[in-house]
PDB file of N, CA and C in Angstrom:
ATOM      1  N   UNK A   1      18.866  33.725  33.394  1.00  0.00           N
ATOM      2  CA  UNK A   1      17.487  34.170  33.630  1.00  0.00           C
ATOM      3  C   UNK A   1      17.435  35.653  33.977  1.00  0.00           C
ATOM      4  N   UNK A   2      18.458  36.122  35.034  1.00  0.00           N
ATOM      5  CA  UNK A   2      18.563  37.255  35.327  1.00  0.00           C
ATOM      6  C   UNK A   2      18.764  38.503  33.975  1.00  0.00           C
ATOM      7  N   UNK A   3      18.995  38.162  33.167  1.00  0.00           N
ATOM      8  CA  UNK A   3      19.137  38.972  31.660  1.00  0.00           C
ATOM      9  C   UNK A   3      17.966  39.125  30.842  1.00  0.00           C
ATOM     10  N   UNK A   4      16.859  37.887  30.794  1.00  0.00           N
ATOM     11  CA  UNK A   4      15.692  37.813  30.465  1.00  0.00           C
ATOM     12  C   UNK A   4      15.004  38.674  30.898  1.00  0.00           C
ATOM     13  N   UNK A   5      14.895  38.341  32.157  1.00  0.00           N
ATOM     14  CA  UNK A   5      14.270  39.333  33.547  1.00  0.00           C
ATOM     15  C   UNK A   5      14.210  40.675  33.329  1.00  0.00           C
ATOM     16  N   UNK A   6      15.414  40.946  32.994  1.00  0.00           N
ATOM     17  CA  UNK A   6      15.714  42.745  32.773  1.00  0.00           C
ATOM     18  C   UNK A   6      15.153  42.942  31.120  1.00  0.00           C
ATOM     19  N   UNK A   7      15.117  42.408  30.341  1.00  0.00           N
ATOM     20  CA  UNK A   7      14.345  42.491  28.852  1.00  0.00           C
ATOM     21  C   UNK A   7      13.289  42.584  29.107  1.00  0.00           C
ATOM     22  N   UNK A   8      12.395  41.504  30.076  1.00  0.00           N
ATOM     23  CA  UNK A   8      10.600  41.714  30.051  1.00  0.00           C
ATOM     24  C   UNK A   8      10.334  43.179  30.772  1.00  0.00           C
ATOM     25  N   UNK A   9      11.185  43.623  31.959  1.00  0.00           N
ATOM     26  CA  UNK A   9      10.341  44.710  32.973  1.00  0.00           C
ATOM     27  C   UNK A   9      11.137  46.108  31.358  1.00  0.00           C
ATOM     28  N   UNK A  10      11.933  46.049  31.149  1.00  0.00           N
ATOM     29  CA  UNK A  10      12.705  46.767  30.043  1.00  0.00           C
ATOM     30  C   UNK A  10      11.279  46.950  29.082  1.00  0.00           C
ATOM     31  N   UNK A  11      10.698  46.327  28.725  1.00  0.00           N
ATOM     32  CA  UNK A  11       9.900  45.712  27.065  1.00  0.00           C
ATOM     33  C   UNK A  11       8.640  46.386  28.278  1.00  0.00           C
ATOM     34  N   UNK A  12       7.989  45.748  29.509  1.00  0.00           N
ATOM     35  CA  UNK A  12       6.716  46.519  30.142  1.00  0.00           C
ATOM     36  C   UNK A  12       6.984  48.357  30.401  1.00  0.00           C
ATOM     37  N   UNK A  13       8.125  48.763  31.083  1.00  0.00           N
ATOM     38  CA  UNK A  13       8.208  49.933  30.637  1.00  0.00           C
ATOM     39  C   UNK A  13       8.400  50.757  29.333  1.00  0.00           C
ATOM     40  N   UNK A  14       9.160  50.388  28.265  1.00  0.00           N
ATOM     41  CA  UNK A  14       8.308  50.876  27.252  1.00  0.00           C
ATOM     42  C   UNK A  14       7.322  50.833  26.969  1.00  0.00           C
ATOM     43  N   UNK A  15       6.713  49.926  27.189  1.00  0.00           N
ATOM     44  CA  UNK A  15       4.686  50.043  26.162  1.00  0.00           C
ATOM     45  C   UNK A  15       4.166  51.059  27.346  1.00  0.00           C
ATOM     46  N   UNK A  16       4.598  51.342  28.476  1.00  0.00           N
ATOM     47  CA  UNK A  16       4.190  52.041  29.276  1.00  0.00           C
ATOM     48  C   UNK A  16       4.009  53.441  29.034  1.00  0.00           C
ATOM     49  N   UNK A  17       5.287  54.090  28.707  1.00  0.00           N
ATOM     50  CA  UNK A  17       5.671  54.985  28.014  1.00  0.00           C
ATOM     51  C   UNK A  17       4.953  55.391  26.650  1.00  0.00           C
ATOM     52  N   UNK A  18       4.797  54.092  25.609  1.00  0.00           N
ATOM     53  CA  UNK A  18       4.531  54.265  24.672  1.00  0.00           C
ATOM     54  C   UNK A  18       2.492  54.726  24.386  1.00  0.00           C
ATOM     55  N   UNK A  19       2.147  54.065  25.464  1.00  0.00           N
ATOM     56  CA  UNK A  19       0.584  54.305  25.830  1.00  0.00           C
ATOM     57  C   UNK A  19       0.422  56.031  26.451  1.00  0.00           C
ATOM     58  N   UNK A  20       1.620  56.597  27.278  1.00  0.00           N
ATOM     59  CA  UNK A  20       1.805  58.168  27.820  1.00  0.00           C
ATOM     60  C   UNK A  20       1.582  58.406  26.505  1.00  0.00           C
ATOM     61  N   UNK A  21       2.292  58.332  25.300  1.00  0.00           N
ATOM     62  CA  UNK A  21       2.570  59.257  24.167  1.00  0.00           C
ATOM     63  C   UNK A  21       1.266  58.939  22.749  1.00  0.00           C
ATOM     64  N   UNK A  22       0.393  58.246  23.783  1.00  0.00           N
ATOM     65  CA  UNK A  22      -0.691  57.792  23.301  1.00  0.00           C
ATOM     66  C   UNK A  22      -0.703  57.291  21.839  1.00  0.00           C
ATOM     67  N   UNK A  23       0.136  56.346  21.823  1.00  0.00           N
ATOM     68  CA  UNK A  23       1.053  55.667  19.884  1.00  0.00           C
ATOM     69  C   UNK A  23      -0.290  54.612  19.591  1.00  0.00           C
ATOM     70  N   UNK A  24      -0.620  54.723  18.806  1.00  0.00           N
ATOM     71  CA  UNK A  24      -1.595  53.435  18.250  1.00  0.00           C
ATOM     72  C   UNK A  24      -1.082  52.349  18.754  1.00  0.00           C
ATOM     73  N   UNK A  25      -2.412  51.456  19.187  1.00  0.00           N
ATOM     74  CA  UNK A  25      -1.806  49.556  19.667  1.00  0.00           C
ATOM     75  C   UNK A  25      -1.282  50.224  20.669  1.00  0.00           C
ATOM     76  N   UNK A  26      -0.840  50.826  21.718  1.00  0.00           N
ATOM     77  CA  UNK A  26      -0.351  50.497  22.867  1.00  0.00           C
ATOM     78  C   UNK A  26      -0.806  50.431  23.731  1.00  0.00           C
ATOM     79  N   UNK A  27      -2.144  49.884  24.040  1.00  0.00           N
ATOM     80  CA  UNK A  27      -2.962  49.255  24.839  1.00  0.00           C
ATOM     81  C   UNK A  27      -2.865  47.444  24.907  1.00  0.00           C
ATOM     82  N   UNK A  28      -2.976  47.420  23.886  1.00  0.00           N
ATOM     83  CA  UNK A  28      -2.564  45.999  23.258  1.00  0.00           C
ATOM     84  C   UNK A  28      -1.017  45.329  23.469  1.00  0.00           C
ATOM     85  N   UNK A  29      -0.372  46.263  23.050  1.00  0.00           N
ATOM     86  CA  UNK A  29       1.308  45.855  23.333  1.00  0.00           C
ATOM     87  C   UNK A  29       1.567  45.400  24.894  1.00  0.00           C
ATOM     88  N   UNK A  30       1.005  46.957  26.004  1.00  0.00           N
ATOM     89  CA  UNK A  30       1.343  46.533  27.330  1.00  0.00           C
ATOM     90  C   UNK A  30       1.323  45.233  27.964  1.00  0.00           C
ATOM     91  N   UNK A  31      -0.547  45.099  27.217  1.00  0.00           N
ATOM     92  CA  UNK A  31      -1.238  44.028  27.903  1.00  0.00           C
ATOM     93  C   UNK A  31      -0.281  42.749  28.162  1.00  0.00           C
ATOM     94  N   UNK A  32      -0.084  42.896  26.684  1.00  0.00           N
ATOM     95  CA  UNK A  32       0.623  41.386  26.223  1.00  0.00           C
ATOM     96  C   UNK A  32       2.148  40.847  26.746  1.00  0.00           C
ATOM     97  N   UNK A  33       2.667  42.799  27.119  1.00  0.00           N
ATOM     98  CA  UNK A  33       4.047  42.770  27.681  1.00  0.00           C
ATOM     99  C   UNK A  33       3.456  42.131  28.829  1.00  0.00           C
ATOM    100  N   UNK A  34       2.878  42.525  29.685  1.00  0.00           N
ATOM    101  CA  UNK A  34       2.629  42.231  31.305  1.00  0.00           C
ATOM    102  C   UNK A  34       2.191  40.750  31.181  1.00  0.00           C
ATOM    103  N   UNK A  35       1.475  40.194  30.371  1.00  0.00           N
ATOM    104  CA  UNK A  35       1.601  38.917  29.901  1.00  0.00           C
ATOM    105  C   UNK A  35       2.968  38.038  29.900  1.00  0.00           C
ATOM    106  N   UNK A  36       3.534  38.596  29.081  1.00  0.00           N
ATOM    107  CA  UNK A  36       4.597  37.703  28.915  1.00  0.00           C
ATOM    108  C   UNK A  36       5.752  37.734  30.290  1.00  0.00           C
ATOM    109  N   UNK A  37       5.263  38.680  30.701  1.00  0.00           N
ATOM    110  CA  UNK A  37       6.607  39.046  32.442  1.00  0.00           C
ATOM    111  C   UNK A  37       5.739  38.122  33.273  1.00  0.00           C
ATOM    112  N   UNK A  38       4.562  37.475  33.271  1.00  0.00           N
ATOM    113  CA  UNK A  38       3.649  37.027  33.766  1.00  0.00           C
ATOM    114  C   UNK A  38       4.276  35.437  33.874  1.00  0.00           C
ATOM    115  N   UNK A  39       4.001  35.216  32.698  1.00  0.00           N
ATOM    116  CA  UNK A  39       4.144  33.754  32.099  1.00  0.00           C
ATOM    117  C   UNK A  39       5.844  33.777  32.357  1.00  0.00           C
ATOM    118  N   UNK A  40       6.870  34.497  32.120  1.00  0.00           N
ATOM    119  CA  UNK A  40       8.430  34.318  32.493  1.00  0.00           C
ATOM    120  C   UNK A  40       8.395  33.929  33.675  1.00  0.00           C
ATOM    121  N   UNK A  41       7.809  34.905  34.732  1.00  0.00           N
ATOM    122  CA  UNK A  41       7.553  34.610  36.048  1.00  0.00           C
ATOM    123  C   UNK A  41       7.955  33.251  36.735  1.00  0.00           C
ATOM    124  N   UNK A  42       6.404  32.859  36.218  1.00  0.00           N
ATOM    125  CA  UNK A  42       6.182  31.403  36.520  1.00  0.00           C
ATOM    126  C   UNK A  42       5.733  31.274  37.991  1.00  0.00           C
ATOM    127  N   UNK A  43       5.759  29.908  38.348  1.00  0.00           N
ATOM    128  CA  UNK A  43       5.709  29.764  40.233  1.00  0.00           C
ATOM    129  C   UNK A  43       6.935  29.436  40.566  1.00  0.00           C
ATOM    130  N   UNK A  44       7.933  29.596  39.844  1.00  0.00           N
ATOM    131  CA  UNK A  44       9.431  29.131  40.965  1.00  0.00           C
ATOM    132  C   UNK A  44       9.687  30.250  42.182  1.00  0.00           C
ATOM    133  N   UNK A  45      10.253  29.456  43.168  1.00  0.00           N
ATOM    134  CA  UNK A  45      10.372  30.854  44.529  1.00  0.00           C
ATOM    135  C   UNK A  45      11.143  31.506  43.671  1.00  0.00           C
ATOM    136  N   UNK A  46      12.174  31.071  43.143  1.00  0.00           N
ATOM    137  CA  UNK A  46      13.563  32.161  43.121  1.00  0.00           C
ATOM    138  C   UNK A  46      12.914  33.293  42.583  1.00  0.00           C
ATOM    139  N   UNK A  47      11.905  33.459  41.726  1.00  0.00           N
ATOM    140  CA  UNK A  47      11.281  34.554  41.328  1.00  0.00           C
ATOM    141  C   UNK A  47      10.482  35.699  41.885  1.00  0.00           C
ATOM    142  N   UNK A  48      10.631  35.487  43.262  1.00  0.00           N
ATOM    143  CA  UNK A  48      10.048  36.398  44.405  1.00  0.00           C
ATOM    144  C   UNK A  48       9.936  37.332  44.070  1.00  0.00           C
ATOM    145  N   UNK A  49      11.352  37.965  43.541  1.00  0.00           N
ATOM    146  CA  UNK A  49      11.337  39.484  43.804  1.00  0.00           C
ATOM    147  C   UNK A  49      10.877  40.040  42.036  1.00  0.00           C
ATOM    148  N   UNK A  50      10.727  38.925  41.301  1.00  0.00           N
ATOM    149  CA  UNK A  50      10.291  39.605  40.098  1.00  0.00           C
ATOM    150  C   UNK A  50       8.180  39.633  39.797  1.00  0.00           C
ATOM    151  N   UNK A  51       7.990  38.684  40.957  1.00  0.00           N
ATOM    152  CA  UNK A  51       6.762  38.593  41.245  1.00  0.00           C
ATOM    153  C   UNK A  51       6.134  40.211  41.926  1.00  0.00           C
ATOM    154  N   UNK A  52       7.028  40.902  42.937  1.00  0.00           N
ATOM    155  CA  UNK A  52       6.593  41.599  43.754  1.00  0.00           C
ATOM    156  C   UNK A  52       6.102  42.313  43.227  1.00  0.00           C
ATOM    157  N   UNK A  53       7.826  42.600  41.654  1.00  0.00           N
ATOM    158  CA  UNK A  53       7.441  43.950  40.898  1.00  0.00           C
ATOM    159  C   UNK A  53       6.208  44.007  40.026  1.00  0.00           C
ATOM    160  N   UNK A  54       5.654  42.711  39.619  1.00  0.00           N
ATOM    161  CA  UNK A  54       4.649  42.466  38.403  1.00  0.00           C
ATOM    162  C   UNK A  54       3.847  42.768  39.632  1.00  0.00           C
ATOM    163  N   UNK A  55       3.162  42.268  40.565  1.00  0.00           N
ATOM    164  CA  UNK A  55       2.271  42.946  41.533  1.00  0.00           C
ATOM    165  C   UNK A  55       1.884  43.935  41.895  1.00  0.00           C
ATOM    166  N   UNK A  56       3.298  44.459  42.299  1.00  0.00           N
ATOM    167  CA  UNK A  56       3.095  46.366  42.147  1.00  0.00           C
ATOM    168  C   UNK A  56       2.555  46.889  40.628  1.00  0.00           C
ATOM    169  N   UNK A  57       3.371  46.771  39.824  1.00  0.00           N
ATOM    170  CA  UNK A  57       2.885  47.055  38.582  1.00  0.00           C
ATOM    171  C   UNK A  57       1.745  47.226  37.690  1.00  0.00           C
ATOM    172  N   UNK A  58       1.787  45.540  37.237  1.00  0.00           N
ATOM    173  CA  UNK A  58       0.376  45.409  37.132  1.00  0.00           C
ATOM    174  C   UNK A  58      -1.061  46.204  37.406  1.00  0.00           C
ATOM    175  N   UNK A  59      -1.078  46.122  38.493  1.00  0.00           N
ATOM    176  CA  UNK A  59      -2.355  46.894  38.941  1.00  0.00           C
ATOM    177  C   UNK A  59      -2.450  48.924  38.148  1.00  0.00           C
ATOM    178  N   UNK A  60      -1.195  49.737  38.194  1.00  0.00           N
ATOM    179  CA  UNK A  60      -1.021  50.460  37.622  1.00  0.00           C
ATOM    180  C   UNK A  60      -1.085  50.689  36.184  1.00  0.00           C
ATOM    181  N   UNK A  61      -0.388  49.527  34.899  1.00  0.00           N
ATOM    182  CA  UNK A  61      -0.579  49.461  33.739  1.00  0.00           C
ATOM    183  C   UNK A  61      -1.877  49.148  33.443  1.00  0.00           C
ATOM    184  N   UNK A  62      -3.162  48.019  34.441  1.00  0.00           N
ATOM    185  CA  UNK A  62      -4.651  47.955  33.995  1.00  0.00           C
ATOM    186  C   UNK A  62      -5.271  49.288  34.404  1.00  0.00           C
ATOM    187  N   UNK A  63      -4.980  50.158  35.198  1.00  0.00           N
ATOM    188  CA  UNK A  63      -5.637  51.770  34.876  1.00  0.00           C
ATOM    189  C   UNK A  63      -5.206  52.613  33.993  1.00  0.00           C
ATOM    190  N   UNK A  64      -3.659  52.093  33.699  1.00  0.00           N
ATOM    191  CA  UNK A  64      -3.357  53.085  32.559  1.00  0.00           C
ATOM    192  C   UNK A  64      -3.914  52.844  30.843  1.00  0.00           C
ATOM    193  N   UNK A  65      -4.102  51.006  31.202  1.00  0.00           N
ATOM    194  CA  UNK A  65      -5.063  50.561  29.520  1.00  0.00           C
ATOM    195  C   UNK A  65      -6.373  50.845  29.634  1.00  0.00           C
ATOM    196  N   UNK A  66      -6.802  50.917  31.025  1.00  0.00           N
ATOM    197  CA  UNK A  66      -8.481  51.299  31.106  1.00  0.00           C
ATOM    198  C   UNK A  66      -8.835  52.880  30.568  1.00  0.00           C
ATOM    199  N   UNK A  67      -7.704  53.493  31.279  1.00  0.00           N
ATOM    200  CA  UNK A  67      -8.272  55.294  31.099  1.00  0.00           C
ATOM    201  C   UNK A  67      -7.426  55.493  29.871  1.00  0.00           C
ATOM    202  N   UNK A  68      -6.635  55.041  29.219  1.00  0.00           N
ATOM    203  CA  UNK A  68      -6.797  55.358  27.831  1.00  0.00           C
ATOM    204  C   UNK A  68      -7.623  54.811  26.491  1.00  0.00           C
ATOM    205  N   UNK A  69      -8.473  53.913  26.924  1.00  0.00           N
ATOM    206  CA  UNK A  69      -9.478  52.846  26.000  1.00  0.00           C
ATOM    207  C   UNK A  69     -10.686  53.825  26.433  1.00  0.00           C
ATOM    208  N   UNK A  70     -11.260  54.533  28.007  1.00  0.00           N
ATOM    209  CA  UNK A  70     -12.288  55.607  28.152  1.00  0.00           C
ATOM    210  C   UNK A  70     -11.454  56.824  27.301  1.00  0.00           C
ATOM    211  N   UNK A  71     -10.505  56.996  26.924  1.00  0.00           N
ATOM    212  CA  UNK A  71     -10.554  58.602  26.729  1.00  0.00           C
ATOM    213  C   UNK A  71     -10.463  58.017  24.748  1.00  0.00           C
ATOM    214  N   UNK A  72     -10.019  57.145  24.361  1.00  0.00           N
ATOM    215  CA  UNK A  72     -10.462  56.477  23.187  1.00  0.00           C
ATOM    216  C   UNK A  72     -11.836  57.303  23.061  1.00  0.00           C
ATOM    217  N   UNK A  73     -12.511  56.251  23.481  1.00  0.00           N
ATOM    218  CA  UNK A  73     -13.740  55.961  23.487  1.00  0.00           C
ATOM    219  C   UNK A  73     -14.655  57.941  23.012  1.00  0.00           C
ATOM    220  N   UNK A  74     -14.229  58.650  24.263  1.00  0.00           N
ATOM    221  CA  UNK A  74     -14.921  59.860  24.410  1.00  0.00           C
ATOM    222  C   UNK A  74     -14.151  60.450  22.965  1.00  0.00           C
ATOM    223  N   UNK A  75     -13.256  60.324  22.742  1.00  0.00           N
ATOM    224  CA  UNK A  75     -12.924  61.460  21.661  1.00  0.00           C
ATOM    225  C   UNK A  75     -13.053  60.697  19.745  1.00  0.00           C
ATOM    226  N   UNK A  76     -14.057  59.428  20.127  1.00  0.00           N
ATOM    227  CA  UNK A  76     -14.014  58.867  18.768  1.00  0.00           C
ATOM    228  C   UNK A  76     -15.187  58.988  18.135  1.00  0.00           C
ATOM    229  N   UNK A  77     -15.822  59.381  17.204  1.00  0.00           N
ATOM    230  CA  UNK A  77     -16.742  59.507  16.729  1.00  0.00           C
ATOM    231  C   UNK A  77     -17.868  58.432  17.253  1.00  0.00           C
ATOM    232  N   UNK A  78     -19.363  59.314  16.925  1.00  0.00           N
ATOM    233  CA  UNK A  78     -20.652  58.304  17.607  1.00  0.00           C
ATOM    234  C   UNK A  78     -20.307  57.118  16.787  1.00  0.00           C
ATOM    235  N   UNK A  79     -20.863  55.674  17.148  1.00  0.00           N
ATOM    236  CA  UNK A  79     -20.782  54.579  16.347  1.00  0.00           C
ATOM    237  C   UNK A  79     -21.985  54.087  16.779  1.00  0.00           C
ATOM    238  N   UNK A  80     -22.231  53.106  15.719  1.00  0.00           N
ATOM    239  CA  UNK A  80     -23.665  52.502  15.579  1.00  0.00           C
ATOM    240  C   UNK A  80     -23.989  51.722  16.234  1.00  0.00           C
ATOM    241  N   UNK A  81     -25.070  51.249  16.301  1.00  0.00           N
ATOM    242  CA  UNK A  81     -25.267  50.005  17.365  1.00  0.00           C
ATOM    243  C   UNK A  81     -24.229  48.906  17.546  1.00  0.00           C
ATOM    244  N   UNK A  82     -24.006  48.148  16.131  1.00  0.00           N
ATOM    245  CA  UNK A  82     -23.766  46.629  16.244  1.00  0.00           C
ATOM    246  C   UNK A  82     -21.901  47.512  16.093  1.00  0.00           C
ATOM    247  N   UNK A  83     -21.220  48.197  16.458  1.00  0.00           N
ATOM    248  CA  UNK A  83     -20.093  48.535  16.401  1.00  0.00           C
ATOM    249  C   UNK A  83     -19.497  48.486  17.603  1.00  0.00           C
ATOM    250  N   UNK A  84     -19.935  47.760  18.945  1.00  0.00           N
ATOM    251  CA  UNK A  84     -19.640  48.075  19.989  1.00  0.00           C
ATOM    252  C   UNK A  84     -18.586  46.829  20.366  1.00  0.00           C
ATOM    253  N   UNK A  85     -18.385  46.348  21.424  1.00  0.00           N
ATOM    254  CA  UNK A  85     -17.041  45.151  22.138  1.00  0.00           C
ATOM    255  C   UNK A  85     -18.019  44.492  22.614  1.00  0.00           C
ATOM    256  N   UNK A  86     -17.910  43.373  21.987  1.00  0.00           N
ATOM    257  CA  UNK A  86     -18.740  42.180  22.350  1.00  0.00           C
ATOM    258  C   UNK A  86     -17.867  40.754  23.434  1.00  0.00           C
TER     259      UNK A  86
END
């Protein structure tokens, strides 16, 4: 498990990185990384200390997908009404 472990936080810091260098989809990638370190997780105790880090984390990667989906947003051309996130 301990090898897994180091692949998911491995796989969340890249998309991390990869959203800095502002790469297409890497808003999407993170999400899904922090997802899946989520779901590895699980509720077993032994996973304490991989819980702490998704805790700390987490909260940092949803401002880093928020303020790059606003700065999206500001630098993309006007769009029409029915073009918006429903």
């Amino acid at each position: 498990m301990r090898g897994k472990t180091e692949n998911l936080k491995d796989e969340v810091y890249r998309q991390m990185f990869r959203l800095e260098e502002s790469r297409p989809g890497a808003e999407m990638s993170l999400a899904l990384a922090l997802l899946r370190a989520w779901l590895a997780c699980g509720l077993k105790r032994e996973n304490c200390e991989e819980r702490r880090w998704l805790k700390t984390l987490s909260p940092i990667c949803l401002a880093m997908i928020e303020a790059a989906t606003r700065a999206e947003a500001r630098h993309s051309p006007a769009r029409g009404e029915n073009s918006g996130i429903y």
